[in-house]
C-alpha atoms as a PDB file:
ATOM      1  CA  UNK A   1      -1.281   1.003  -8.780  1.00  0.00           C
ATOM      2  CA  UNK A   2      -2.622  -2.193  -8.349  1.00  0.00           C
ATOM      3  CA  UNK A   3      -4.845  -3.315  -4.655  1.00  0.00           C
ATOM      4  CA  UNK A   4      -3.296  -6.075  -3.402  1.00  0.00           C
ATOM      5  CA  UNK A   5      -5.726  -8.455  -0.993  1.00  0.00           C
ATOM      6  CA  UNK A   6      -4.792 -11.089   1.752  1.00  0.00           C
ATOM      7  CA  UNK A   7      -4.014 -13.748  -0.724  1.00  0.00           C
ATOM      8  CA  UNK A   8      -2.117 -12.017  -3.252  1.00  0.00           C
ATOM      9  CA  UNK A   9       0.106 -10.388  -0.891  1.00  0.00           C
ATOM     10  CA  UNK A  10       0.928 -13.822   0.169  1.00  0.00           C
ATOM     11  CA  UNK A  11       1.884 -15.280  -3.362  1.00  0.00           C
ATOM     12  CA  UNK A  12       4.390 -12.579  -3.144  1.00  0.00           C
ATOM     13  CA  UNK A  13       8.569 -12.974  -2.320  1.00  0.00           C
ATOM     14  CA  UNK A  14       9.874 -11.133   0.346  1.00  0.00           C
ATOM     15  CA  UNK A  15      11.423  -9.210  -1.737  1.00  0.00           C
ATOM     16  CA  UNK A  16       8.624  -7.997  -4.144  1.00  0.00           C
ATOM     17  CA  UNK A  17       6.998  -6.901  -1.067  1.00  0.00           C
ATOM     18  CA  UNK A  18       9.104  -4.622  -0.531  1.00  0.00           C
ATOM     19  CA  UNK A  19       9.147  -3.201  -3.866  1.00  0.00           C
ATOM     20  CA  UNK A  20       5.631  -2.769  -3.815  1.00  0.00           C
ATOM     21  CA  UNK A  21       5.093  -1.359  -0.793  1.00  0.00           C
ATOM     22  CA  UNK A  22       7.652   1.599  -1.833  1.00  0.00           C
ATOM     23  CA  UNK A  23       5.722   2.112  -4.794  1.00  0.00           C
ATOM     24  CA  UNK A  24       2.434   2.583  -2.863  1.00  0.00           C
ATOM     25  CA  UNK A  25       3.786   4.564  -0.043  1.00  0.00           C
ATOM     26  CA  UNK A  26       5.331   6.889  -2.638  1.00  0.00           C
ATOM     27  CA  UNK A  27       1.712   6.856  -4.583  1.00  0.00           C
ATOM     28  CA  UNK A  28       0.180   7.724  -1.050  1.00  0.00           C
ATOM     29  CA  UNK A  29       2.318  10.825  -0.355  1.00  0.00           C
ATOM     30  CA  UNK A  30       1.157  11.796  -3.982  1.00  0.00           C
ATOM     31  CA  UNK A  31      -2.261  11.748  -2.869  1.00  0.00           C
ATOM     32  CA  UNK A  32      -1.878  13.112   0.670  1.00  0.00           C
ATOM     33  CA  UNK A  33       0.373  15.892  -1.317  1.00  0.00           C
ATOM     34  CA  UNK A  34      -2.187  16.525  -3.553  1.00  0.00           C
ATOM     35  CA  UNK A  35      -5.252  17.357  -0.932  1.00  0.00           C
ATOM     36  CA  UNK A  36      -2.489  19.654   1.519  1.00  0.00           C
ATOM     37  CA  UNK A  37      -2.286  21.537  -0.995  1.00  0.00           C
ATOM     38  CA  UNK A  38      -5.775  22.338  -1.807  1.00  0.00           C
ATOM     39  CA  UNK A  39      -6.877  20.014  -3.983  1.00  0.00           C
ATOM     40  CA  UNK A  40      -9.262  17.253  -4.588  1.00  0.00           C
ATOM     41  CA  UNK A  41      -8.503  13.740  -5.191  1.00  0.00           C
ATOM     42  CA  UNK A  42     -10.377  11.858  -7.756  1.00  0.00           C
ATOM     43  CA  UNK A  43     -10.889   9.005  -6.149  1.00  0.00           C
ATOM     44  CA  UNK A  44     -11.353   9.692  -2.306  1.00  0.00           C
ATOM     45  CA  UNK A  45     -11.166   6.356  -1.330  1.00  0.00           C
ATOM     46  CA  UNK A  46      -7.758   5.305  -3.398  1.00  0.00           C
ATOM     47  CA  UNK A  47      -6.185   6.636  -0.432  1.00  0.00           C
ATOM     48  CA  UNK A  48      -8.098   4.540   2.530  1.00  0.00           C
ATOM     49  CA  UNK A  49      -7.445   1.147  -0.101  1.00  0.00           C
ATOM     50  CA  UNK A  50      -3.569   2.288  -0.213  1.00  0.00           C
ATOM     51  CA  UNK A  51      -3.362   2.653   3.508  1.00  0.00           C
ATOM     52  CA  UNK A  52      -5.452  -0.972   3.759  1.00  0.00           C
ATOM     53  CA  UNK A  53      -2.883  -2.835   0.758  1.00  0.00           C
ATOM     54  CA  UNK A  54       0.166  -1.292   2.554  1.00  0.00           C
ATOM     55  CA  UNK A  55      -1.079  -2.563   6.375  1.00  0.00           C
ATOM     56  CA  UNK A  56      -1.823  -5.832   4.595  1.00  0.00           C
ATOM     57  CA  UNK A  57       1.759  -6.321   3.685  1.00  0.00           C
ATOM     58  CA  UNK A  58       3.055  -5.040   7.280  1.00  0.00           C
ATOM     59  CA  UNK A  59       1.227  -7.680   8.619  1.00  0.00           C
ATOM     60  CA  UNK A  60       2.315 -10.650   5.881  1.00  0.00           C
ATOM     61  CA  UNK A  61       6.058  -9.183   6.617  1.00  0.00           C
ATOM     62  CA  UNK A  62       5.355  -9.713  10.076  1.00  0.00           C
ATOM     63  CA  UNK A  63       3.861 -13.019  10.271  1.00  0.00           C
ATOM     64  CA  UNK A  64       6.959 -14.797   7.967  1.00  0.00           C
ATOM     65  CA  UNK A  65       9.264 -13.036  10.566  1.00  0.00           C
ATOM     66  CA  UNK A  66       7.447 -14.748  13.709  1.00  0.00           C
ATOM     67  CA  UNK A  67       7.002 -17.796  11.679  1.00  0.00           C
END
């Protein structure tokens, strides 16, 4: 799955948001699946830049509301 930064996430719809930030959180509980139950990751920090992208688009949802 892609990283999203700042400005990408904010050429996004609401909408694709959304969709992407399913797609990541279900790619996350993949990974956090994956160590629990014993084993390693092969990218360690995949799983700080998913938890990054997804706050990212929190944040964009979260400014259009307030805005």
């Amino acid at each position: 799955m892609a990283i999203f930064r700042a400005k990408d996430v904010k050429q996004l719809s609401d909408v694709e948001i959304l969709e992407q930030m399913g797609k990541l959180r279900m790619e996350l509980v993949r990974h956090y699946g994956k160590v629990s139950a014993g084993g390693a990751t092969e990218n360690s920090g995949h799983i700080r830049e998913l938890r990054r992208t997804i706050a990212r688009m929190l944040t964009e949802q979260n400014s259009r509301r307030t805005a």
